[in-house]
Protein backbone atom coordinates (compact mmCIF):
# COMPACT_ATOMS: atom_id res chain seq x y z
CA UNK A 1 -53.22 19.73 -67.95
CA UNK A 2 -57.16 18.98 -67.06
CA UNK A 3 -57.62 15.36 -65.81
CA UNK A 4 -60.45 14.08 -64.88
CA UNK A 5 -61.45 10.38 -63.28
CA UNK A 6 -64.38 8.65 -65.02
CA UNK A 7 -66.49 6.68 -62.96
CA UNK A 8 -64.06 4.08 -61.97
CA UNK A 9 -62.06 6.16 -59.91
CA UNK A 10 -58.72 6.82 -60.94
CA UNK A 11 -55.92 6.38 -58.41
CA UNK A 12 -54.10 9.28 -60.32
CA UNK A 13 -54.85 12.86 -58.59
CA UNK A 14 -52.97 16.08 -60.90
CA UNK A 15 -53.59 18.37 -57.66
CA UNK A 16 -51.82 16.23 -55.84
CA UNK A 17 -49.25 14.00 -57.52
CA UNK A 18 -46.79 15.76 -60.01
CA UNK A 19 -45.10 14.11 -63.03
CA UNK A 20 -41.69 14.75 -63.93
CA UNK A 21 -40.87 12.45 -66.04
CA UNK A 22 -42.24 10.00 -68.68
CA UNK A 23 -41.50 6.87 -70.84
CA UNK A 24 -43.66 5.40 -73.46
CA UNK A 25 -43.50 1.85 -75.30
CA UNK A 26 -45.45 1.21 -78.32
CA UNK A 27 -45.07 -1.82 -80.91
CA UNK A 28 -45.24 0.29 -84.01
CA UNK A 29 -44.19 4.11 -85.27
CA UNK A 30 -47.49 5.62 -85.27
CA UNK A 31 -49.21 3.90 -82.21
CA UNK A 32 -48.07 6.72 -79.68
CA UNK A 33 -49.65 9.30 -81.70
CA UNK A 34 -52.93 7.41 -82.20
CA UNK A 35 -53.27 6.54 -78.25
CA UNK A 36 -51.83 9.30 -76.57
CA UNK A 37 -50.18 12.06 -78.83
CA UNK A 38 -52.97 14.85 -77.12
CA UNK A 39 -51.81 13.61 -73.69
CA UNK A 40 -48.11 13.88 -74.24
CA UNK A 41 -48.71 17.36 -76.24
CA UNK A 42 -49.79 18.52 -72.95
CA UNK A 43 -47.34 17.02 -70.81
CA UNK A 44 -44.61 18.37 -72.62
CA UNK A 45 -46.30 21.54 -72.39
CA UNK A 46 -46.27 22.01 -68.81
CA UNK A 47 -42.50 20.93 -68.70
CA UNK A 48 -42.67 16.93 -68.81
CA UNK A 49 -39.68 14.99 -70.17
CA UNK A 50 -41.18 12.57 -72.55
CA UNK A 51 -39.39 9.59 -74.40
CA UNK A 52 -40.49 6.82 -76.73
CA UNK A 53 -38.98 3.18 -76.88
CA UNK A 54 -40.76 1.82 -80.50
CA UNK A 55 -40.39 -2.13 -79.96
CA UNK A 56 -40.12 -2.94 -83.77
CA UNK A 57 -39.26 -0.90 -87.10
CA UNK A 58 -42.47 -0.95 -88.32
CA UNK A 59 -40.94 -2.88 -91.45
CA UNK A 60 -44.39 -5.04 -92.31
CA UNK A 61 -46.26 -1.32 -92.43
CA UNK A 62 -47.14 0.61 -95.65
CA UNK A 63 -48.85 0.17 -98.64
CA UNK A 64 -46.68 0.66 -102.02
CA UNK A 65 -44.48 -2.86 -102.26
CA UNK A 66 -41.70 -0.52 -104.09
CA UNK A 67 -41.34 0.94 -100.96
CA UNK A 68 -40.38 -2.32 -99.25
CA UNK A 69 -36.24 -1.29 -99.26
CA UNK A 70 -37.47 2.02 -97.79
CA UNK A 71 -40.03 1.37 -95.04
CA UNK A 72 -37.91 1.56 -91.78
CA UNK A 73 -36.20 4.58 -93.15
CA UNK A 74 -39.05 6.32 -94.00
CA UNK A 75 -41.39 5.07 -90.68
CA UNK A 76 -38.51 6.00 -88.55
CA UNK A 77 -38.52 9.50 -90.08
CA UNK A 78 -41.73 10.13 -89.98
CA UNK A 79 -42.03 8.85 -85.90
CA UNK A 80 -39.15 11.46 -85.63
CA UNK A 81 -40.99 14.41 -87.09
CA UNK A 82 -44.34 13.64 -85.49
CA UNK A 83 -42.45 13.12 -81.82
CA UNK A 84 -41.16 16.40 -82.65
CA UNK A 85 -44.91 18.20 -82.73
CA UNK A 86 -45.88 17.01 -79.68
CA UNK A 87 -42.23 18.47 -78.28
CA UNK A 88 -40.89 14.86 -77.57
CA UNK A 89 -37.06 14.30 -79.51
CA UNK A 90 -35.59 11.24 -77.14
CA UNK A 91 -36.71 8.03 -79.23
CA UNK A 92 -35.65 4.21 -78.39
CA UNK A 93 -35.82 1.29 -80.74
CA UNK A 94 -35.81 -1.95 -79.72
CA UNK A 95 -35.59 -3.29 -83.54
CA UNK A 96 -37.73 -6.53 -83.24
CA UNK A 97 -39.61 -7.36 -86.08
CA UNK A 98 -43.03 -6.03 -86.94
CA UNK A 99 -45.29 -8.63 -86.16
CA UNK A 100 -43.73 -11.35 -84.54
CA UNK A 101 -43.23 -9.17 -81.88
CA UNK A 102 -43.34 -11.26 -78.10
CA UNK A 103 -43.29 -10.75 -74.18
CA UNK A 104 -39.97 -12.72 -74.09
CA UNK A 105 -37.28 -12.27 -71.62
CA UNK A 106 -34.92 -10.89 -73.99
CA UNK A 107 -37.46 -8.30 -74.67
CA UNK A 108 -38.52 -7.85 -71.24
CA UNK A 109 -35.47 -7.55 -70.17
CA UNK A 110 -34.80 -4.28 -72.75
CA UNK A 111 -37.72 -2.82 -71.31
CA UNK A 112 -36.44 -2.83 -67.69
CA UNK A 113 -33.04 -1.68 -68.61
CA UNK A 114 -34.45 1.63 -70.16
CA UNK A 115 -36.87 2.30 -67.73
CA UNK A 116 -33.83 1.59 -64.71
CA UNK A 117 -31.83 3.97 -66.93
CA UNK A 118 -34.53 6.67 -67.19
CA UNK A 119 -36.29 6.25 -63.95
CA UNK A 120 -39.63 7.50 -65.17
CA UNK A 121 -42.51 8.50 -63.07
CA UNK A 122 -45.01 7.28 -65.21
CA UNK A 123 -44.40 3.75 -67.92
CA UNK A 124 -47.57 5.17 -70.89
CA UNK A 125 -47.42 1.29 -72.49
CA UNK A 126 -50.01 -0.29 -74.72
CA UNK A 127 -52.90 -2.13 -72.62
CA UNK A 128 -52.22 -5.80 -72.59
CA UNK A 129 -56.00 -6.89 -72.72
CA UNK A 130 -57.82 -7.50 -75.93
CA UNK A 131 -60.67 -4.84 -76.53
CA UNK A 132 -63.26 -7.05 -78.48
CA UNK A 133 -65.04 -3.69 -79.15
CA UNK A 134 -62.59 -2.51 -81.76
CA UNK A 135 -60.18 -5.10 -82.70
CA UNK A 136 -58.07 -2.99 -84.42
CA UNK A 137 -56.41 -1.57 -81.69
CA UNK A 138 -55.36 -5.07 -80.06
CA UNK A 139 -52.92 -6.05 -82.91
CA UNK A 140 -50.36 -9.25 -81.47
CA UNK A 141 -47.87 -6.81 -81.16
CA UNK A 142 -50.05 -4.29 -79.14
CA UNK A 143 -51.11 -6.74 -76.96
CA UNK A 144 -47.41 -8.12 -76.49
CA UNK A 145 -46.10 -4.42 -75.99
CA UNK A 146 -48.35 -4.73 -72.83
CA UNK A 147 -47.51 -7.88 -71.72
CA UNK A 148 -44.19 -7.35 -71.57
CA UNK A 149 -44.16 -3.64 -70.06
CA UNK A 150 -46.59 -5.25 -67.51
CA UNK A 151 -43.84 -7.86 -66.51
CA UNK A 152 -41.37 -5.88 -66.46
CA UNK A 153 -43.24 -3.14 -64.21
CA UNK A 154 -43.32 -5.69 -61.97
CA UNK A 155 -41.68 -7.66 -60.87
CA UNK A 156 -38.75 -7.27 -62.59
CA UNK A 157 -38.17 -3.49 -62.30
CA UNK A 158 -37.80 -3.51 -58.84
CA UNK A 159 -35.92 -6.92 -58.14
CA UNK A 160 -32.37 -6.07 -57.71
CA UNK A 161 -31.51 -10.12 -58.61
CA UNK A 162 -34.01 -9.92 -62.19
CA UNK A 163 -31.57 -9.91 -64.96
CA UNK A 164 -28.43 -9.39 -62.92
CA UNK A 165 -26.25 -8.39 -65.55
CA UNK A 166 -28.37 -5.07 -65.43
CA UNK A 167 -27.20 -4.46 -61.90
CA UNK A 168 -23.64 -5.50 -62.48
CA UNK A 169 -23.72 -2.88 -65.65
CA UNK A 170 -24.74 -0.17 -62.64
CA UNK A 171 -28.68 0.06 -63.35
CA UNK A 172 -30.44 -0.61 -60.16
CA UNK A 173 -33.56 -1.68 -58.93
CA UNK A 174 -36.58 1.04 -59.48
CA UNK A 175 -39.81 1.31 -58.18
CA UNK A 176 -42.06 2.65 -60.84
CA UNK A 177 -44.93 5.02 -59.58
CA UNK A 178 -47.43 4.66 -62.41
CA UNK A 179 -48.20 2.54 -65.28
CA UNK A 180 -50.68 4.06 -67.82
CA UNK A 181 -52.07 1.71 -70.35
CA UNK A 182 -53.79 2.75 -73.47
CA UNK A 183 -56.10 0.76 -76.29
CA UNK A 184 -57.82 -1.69 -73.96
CA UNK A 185 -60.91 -2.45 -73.14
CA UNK A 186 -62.99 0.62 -72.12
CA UNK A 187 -64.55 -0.91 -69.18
CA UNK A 188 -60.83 -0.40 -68.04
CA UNK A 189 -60.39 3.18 -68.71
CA UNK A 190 -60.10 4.99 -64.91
CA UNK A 191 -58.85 8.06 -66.27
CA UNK A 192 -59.37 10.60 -68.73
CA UNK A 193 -57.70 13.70 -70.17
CA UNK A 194 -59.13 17.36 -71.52
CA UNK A 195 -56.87 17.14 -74.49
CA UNK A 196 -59.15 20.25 -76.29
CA UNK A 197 -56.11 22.72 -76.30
CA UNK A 198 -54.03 19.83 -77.88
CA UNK A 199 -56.16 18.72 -80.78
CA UNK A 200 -54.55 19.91 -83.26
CA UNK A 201 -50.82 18.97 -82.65
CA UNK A 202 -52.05 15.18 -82.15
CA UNK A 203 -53.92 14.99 -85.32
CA UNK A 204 -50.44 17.11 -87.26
CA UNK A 205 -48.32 14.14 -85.48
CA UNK A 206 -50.78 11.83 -86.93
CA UNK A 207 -50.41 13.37 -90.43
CA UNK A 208 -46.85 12.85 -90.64
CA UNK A 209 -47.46 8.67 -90.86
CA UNK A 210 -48.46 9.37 -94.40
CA UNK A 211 -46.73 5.94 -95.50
CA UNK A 212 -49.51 4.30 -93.20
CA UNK A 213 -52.56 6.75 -93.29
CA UNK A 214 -52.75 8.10 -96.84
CA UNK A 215 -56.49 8.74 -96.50
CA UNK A 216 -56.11 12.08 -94.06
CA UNK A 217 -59.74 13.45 -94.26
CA UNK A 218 -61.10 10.53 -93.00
CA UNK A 219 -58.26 9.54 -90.34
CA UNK A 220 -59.39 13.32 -88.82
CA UNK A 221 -63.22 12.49 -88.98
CA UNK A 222 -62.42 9.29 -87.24
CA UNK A 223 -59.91 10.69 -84.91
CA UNK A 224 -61.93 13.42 -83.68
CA UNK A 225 -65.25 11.52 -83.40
CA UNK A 226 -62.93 9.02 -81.05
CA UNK A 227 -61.62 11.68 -78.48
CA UNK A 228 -65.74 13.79 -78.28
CA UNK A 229 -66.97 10.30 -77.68
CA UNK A 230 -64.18 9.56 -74.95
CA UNK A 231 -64.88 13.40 -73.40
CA UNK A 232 -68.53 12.16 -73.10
CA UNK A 233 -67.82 9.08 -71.93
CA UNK A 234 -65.60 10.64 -69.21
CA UNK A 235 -67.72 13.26 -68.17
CA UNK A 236 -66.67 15.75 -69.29
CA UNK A 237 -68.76 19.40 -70.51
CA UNK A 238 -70.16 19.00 -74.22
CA UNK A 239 -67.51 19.86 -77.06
CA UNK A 240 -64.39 18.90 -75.20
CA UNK A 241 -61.96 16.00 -76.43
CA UNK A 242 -60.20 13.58 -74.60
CA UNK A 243 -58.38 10.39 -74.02
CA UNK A 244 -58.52 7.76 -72.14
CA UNK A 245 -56.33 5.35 -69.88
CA UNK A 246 -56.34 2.26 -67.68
CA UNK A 247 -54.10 4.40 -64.99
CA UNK A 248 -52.28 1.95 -62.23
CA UNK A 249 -50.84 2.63 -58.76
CA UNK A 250 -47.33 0.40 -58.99
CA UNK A 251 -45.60 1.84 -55.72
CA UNK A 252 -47.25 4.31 -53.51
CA UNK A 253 -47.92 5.23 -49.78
CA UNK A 254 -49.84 1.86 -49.85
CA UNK A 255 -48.25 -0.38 -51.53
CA UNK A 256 -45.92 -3.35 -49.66
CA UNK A 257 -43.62 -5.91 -51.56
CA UNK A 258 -45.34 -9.02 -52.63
CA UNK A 259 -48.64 -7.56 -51.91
């Protein structure tokens, strides 16, 4: 997988540091594939475990209001088959409801239990900053996805007396490597990913939300204009595609507790 750092450096080197490993929240089915579906194509490519925890149903998505009985069904389906393009088939749901969605503790305290049960190299969350830019991708529940991940990451995550009932139930403390955040602000973005060879499986993946996208020529046109102007604003050669990500050191040669 080709990375590249922008001009904010990214602490992330792929000569150097290997991921094994992965765990993505989003608030909604769909979100993944929008913000990182080319990334994880590739990961799981070279061999990366990838799993998704969805925080709600998606059960306020959609467009027909005779599909109201149906939606969760049918979302959850089509996150299934879309996960399954991009070669990812472990999917978590934390079942809260579609936009009342908040960094509580009960919620936070989901979050750490998966990612002690997974142990992850890299958390791939949604950012928890607003990007004033394009509102769109800083829906409440995006923005609480983040919040939450981010409190959870730490420190949480790594305090054997957070939640205690984790610990008693056998998941211990974890210090998380990397957090990756995704539809923030772009002065943010540290990192950026050649996703040319991957394309096409992230805009198939896409395709699958049909309930939620029904207009597909112009999701592509928008899609692919996003990821040439994220290659270009990355760097990298003309004609490529990428995305991009607000990459985070959590623990690392550096880091010391508290600091």
């Amino acid at each position: 997988m080709n990375t590249f750092a922008t001009q904010a450096q990214s602490p992330f080197d792929p000569e150097h540091q290997r991921i094994g490993r992965v765990l993505c929240f989003t608030a909604h089915p769909d979100d993944v594939d929008f913000g990182a579906a080319g990334t994880i194509a590739a990961w799981t490519a070279a061999g990366v475990e990838v799993s998704y925890c969805i925080m709600t149903d998606g059960d306020a998505g959609g467009f027909d209001p005779a599909q109201r009985d149906e939606i969760v069904r049918l979302r959850n389906e089509e996150q299934r088959r879309a996960a399954a393009l991009v070669g990812v088939t472990d999917i978590h749901y934390l079942h809260e409801r579609d936009g009342y969605l908040e960094p509580s503790h009960d919620v936070i305290r989901e979050v750490v239990r998966l990612i002690r049960q997974l142990r992850p190299d890299v958390v791939l969350s949604m950012h928890p900053e607003r990007n004033w830019n394009r509102l769109q991708k800083s829906h409440p529940d995006h923005l609480a996805v983040g919040e939450a991940v981010t409190r959870a990451v730490y420190p949480a995550l790594e305090n054997p007396f957070a939640y205690p009932e984790l610990a008693e139930a056998g998941l211990e403390a974890y210090k998380l490597p990397w957090l990756w955040l995704f539809a923030g602000p772009e002065e943010r973005e540290n990192h950026v990913v050649d996703v040319t060879d991957h394309v096409e499986a992230k805009l198939a993946a896409i395709h699958i939300h049909v309930s939620q996208h029904p207009d597909i020529e112009a999701m592509d046109r928008t899609v692919r204009g996003l990821m040439v102007r994220t290659a270009e604003r990355g760097g990298l050669p003309a004609g490529r595609s990428a995305e991009a990500f607000h990459v985070v050191a959590v623990n690392g040669a550096g880091t010391i507790a508290g600091f």
